[in-house]
Protein backbone atom coordinates (compact mmCIF):
# COMPACT_ATOMS: atom_id res chain seq x y z
CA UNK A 1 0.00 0.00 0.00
CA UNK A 2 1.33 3.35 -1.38
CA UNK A 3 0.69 6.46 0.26
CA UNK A 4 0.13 9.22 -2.58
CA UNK A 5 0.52 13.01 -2.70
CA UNK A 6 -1.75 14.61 -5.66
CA UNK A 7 -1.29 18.56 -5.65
CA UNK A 8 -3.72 21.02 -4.72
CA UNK A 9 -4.70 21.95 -8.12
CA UNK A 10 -4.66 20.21 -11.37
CA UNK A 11 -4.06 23.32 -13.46
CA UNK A 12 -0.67 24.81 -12.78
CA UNK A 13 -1.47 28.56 -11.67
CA UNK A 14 -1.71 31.06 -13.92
CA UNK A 15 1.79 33.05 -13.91
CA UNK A 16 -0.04 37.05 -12.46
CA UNK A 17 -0.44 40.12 -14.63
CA UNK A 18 3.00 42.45 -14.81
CA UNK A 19 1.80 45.68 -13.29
CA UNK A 20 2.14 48.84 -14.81
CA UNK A 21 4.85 50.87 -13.73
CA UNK A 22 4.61 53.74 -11.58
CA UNK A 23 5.14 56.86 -12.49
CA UNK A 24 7.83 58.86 -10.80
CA UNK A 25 7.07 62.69 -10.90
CA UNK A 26 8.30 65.15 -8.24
CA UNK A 27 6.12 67.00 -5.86
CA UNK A 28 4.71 70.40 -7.43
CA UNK A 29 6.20 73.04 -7.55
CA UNK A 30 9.51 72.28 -9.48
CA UNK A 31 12.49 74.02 -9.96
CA UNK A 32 12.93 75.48 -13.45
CA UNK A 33 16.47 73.30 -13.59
CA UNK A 34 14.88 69.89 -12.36
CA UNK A 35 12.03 70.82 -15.27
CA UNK A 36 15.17 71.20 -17.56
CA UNK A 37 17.05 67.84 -16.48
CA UNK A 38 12.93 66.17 -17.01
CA UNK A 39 12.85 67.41 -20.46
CA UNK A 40 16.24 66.02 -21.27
CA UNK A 41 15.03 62.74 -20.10
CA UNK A 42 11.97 62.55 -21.79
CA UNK A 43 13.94 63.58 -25.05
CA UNK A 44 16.80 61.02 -24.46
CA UNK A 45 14.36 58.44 -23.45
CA UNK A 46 11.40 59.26 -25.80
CA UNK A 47 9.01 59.04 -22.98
CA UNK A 48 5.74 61.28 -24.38
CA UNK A 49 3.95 61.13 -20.94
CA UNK A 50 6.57 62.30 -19.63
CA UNK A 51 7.14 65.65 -21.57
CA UNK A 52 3.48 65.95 -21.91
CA UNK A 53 3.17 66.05 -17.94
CA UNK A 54 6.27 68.82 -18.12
CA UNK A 55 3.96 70.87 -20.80
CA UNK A 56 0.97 70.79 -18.39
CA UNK A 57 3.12 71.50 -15.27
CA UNK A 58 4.46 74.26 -17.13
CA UNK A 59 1.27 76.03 -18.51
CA UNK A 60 -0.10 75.85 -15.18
CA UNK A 61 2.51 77.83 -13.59
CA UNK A 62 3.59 75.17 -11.71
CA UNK A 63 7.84 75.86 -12.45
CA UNK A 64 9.18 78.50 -10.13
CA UNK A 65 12.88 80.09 -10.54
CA UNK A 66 14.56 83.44 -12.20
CA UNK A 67 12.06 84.22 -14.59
CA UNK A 68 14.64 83.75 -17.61
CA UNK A 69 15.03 80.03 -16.77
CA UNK A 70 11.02 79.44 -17.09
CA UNK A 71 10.96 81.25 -20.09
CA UNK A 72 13.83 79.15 -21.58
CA UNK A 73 12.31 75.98 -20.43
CA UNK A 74 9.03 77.74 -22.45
CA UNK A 75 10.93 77.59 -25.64
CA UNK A 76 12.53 74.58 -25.23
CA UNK A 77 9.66 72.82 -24.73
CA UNK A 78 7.30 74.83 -27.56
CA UNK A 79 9.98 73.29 -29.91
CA UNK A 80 9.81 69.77 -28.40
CA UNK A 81 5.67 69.37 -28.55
CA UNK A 82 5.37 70.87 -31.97
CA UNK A 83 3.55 68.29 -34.34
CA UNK A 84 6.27 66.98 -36.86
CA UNK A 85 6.30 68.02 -40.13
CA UNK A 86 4.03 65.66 -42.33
């Protein structure tokens, strides 16, 4: 007489769902220079959301430093999310 161990579930369990992500974005306000080092990361690393989230953060006044920084950062970034040429 043989003693035998069946497993708990016939089906081998389903491997779980990778979750998304999550997104890393510093508390608000941000310094014009940190906005400046984000943009260069969302350039070098093509991340949209990321520049897109810079955009909004920077139409909503949200950047604070010498006003010539923000307005750079303005520029740079109204040549960034301009459509592409077709």
């Amino acid at each position: 007489m043989t003693i035998e161990f069946w497993p708990r579930r016939r089906k081998p369990r389903a491997a779980p769902k990778p979750k998304p992500r999550r997104q890393r974005r510093p508390k608000l306000p941000i310094r014009a220079g940190q906005a400046h080092q984000k943009l260069s990361q969302a350039i070098i690393c093509g991340d949209h959301e990321l520049a897109s989230w810079l955009d909004l953060v920077v139409k909503q006044d949200l950047v604070i430093g010498p006003p010539d920084a923000v307005k750079d950062l303005r520029e740079r970034l109204d040549a960034v999310m301009e459509p592409l040429p077709a």
